[in-house]
C-alpha atoms as a PDB file:
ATOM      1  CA  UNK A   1     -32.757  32.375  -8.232  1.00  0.00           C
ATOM      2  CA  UNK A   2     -29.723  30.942 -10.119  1.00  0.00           C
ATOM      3  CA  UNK A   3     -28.876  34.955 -11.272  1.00  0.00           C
ATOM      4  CA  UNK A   4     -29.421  36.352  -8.087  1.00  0.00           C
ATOM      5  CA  UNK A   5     -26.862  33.861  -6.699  1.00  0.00           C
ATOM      6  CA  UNK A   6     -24.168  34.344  -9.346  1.00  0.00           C
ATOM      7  CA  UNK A   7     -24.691  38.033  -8.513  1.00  0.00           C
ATOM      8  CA  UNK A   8     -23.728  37.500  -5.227  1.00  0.00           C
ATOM      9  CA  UNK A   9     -21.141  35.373  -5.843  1.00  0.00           C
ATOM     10  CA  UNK A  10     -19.214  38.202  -8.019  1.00  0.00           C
ATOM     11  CA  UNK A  11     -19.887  40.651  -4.921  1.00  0.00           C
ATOM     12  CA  UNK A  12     -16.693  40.977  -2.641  1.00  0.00           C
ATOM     13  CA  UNK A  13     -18.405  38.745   0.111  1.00  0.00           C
ATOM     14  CA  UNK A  14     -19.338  36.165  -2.332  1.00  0.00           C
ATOM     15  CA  UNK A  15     -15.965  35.742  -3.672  1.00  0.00           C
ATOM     16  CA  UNK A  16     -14.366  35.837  -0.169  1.00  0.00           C
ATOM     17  CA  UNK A  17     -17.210  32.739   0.193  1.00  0.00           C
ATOM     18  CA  UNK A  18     -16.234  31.049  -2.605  1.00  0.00           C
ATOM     19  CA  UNK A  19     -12.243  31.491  -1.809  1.00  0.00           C
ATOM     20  CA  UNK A  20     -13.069  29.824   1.601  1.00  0.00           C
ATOM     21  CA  UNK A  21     -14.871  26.590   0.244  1.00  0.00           C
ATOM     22  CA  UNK A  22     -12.262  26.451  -2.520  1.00  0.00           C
ATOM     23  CA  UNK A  23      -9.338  26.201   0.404  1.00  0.00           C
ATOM     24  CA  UNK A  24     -12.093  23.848   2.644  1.00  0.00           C
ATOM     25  CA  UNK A  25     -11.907  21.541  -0.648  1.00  0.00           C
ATOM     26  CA  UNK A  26      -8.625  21.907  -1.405  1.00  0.00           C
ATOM     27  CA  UNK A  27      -7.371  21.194   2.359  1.00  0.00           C
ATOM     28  CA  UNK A  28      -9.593  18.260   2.502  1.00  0.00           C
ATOM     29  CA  UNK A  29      -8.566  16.809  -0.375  1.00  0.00           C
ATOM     30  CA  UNK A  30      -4.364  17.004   0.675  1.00  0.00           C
ATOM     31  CA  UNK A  31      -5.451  15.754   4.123  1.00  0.00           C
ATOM     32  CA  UNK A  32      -6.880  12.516   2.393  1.00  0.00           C
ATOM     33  CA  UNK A  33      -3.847  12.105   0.550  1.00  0.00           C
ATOM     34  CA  UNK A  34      -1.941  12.763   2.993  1.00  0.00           C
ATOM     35  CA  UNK A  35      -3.490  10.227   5.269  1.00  0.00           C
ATOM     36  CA  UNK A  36      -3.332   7.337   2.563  1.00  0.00           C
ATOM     37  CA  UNK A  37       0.484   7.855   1.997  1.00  0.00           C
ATOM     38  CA  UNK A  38       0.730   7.747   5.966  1.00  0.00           C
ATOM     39  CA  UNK A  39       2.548   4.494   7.876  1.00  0.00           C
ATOM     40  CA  UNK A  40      -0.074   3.315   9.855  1.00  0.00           C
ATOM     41  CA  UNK A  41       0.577   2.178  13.270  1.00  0.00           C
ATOM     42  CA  UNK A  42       1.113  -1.887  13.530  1.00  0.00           C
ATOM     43  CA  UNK A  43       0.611  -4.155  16.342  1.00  0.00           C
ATOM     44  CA  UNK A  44       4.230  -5.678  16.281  1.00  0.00           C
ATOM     45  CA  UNK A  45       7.096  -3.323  15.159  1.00  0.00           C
ATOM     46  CA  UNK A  46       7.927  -6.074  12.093  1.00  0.00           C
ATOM     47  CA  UNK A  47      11.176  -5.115  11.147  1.00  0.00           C
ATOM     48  CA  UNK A  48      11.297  -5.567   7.137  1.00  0.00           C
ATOM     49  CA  UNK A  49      15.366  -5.533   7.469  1.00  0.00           C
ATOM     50  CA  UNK A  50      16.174  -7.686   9.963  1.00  0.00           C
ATOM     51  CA  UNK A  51      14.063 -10.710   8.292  1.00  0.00           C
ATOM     52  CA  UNK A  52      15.661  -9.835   4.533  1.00  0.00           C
ATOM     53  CA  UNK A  53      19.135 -10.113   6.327  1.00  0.00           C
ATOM     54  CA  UNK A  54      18.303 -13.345   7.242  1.00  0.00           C
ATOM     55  CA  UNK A  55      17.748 -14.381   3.620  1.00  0.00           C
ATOM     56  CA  UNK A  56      14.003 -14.845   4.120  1.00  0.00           C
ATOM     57  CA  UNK A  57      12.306 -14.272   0.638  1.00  0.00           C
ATOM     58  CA  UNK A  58       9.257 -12.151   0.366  1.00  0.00           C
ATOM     59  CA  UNK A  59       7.337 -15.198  -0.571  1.00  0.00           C
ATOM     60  CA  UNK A  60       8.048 -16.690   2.135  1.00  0.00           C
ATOM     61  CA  UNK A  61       5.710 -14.283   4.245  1.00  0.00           C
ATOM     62  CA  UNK A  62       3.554 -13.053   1.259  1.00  0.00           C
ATOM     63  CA  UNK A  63       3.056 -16.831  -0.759  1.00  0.00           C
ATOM     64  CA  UNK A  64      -0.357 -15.177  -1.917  1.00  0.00           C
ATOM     65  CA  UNK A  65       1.671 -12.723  -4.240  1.00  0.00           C
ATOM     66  CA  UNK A  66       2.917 -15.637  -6.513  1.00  0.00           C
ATOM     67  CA  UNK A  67      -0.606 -17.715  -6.559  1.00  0.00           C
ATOM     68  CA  UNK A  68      -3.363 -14.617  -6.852  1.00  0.00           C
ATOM     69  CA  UNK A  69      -4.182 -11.247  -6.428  1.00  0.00           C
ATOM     70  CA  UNK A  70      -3.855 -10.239  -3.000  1.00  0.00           C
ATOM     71  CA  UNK A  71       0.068 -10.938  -1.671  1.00  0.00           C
ATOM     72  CA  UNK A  72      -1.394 -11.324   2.372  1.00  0.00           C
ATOM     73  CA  UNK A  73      -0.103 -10.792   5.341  1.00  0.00           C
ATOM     74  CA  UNK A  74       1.282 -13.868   6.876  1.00  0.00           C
ATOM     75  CA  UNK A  75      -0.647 -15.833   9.593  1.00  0.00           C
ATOM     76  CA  UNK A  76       0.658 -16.240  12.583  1.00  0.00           C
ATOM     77  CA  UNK A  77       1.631 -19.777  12.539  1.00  0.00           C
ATOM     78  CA  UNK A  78       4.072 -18.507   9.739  1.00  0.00           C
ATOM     79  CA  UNK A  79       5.637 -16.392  12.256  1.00  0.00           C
ATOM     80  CA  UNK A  80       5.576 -18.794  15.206  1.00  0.00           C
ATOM     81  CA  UNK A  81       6.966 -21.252  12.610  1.00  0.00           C
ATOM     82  CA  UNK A  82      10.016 -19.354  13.187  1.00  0.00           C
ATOM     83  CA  UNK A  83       9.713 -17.815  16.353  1.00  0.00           C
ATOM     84  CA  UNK A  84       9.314 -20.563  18.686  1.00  0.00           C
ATOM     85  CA  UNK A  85      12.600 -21.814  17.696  1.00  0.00           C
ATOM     86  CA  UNK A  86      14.362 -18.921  18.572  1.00  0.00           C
ATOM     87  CA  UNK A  87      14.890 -18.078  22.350  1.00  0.00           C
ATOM     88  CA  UNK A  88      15.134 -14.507  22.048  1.00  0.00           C
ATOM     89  CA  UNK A  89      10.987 -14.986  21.705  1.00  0.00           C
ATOM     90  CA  UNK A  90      11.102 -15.664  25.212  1.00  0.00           C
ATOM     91  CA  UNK A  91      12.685 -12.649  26.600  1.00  0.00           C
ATOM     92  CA  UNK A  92      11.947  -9.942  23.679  1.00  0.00           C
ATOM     93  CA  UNK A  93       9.642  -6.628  24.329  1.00  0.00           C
ATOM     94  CA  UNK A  94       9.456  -6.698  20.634  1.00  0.00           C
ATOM     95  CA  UNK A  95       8.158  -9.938  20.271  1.00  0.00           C
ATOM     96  CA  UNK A  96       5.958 -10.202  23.304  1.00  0.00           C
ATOM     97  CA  UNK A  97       2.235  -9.036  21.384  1.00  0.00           C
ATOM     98  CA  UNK A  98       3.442 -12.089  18.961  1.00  0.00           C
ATOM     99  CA  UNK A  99       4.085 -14.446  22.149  1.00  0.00           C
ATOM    100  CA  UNK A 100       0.977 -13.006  23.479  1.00  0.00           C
ATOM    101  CA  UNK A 101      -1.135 -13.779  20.918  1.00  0.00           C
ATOM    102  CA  UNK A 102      -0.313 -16.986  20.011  1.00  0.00           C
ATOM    103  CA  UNK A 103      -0.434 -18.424  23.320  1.00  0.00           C
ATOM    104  CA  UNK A 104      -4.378 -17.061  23.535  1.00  0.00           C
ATOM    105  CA  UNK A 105      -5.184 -17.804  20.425  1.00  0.00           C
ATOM    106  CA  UNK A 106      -6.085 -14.093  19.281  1.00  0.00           C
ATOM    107  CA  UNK A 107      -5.319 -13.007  15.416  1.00  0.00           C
ATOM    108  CA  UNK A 108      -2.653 -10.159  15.346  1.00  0.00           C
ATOM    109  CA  UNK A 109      -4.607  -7.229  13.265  1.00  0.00           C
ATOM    110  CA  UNK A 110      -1.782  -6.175  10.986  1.00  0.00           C
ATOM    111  CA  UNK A 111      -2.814  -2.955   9.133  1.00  0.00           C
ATOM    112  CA  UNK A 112      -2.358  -3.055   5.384  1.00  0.00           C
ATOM    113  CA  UNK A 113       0.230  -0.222   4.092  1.00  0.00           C
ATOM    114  CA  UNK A 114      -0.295  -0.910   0.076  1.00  0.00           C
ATOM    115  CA  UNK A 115      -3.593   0.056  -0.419  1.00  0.00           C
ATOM    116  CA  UNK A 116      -5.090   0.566  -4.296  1.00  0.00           C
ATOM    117  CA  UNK A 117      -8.848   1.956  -3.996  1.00  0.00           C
ATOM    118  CA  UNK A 118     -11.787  -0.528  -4.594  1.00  0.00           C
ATOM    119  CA  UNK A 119     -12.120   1.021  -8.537  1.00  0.00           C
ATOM    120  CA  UNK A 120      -8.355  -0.447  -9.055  1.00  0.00           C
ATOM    121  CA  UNK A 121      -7.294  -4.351  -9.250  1.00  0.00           C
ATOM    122  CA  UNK A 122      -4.082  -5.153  -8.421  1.00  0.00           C
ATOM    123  CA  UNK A 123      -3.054  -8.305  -9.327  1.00  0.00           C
ATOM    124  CA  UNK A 124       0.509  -9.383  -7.464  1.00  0.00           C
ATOM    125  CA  UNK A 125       0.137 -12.653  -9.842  1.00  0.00           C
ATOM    126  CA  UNK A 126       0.514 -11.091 -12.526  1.00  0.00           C
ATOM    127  CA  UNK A 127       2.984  -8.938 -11.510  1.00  0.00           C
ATOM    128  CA  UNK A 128       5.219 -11.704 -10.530  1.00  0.00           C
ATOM    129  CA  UNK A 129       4.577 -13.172 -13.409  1.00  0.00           C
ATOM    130  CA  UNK A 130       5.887 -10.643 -15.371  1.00  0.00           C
ATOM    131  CA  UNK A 131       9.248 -10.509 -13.642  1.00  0.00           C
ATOM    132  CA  UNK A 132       8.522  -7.662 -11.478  1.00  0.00           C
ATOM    133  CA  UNK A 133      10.538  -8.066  -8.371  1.00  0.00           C
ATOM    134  CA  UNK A 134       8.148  -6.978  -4.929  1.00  0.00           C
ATOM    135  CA  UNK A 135      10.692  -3.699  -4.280  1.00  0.00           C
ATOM    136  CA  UNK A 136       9.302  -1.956  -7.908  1.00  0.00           C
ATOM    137  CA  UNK A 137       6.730  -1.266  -6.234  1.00  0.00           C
ATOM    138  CA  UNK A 138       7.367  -1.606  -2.787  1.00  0.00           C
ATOM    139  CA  UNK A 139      10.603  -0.443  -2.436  1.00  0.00           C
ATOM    140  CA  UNK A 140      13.844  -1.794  -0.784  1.00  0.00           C
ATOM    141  CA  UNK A 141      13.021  -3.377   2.339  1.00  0.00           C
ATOM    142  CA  UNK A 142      16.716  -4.126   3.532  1.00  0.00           C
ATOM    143  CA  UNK A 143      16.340  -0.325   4.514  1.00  0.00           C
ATOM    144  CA  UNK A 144      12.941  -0.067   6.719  1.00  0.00           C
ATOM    145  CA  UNK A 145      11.682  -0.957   9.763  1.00  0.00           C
ATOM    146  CA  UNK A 146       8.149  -0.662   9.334  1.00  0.00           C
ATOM    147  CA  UNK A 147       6.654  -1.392   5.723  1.00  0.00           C
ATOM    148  CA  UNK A 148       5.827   2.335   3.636  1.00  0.00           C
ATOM    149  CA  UNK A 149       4.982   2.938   0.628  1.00  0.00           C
ATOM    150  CA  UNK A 150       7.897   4.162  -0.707  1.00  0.00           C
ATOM    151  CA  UNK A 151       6.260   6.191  -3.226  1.00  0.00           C
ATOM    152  CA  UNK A 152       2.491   7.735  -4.290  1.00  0.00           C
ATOM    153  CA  UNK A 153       0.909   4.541  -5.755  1.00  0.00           C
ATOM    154  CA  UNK A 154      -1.409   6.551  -8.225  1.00  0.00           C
ATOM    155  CA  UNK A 155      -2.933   5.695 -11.603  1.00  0.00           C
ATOM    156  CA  UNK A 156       0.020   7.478 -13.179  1.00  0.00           C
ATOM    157  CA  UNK A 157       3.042   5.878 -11.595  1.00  0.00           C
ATOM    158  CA  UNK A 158       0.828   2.715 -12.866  1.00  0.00           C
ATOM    159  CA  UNK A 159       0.959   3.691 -15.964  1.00  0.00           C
ATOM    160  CA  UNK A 160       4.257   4.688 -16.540  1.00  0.00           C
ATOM    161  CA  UNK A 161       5.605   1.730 -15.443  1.00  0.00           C
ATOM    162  CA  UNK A 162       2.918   0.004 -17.803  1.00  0.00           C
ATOM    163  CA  UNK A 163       3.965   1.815 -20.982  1.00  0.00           C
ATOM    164  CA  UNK A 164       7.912   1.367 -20.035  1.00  0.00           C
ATOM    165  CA  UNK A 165       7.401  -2.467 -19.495  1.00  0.00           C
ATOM    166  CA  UNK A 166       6.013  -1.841 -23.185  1.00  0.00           C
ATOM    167  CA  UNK A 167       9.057  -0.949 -24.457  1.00  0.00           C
ATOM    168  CA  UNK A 168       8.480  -1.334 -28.365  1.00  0.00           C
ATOM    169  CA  UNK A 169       5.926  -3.593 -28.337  1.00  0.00           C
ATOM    170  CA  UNK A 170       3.025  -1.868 -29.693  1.00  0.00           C
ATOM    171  CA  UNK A 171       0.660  -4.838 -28.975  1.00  0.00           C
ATOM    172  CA  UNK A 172       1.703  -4.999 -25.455  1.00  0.00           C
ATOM    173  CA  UNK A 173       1.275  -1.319 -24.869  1.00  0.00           C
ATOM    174  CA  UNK A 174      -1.891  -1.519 -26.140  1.00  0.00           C
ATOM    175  CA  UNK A 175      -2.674  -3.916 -23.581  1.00  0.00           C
ATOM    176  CA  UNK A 176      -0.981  -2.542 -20.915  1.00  0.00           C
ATOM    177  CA  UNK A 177      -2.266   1.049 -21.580  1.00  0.00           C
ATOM    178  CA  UNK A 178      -6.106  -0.111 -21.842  1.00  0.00           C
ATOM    179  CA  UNK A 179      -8.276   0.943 -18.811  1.00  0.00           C
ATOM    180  CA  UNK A 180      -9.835  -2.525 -18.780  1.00  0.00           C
ATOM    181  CA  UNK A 181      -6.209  -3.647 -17.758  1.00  0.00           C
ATOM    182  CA  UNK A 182      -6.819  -2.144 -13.906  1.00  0.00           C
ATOM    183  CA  UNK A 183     -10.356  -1.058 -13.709  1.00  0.00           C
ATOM    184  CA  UNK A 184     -12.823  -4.444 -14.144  1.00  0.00           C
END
């Protein structure tokens, strides 16, 4: 069975097979890439630049990035802290689904753009900790509208920015090198 298939396989038609699930895999596997490097759509049009330009800290919005893992997305009573003192609320398209949904009482569904697979832990804690400002990784949000990752988050970017943060520290590098470091 096994040789009969192989013979086929090295027949014209059976390579032409084989070409054609090696560009189905191959296509599939840019498309997912492709898709988790995409912008998703949000509900609210948050505009990154106009809140930095306003002095507002990244912490201010993400407080979960300095105290654990995951840096959240800010509730909306964080917003509406803000919002309801402004009267441009009132009138503003862009701030209407905000408006909206704090006056019924519905959660705005913010889609996450930073997204590390379930094998990977990010810690932002640690991060911080380590005196990594939020646009290493994020990028520089006095220049965006809508929150993208600025670059392909993979376990190599990781890791080059692990063994760099090294520097000559051997121990450290060992440390920061070690799969256990990410993948627990």
């Amino acid at each position: 069975m096994i040789k009969r298939t192989f013979d086929w396989l090295i027949q014209p038609l059976g390579l032409i097979a084989v070409g054609i699930a090696f560009l189905a895999l191959f296509s599939l596997a840019a498309y997912g890439i492709y898709e988790t490097q995409q912008t998703p759509e949000q509900p609210i049009q948050f505009p990154h630049r106009t809140h930095v330009a306003f002095g507002i800290q990244c912490l201010y919005c993400h407080p979960g990035a300095a105290r654990g893992p995951a840096a959240g997305i800010p509730s909306q009573s964080t917003c509406w802290g803000c919002h309801e003192q402004i009267a441009k609320t009132q009138t503003s398209l862009l701030l209407k689904p905000l408006k909206d949904a704090v006056e019924s009482g519905t959660p705005i569904e913010w889609v996450p753009v930073a997204i590390v697979p379930d094998f990977v832990q990010f810690n932002h804690r640690a991060h911080v900790a380590a005196g990594q400002n939020c646009e290493n990784c994020h990028g520089d949000m006095t220049k965006v509208t809508i929150a993208e990752n600025p670059q392909v988050m993979n376990m190599g970017w990781c890791l080059t920015c692990h063994v760099e943060s090294a520097g000559d520290d051997h121990e450290k590098l060992i440390k920061l090198a070690d799969c256990g470091t990410c993948h627990y």
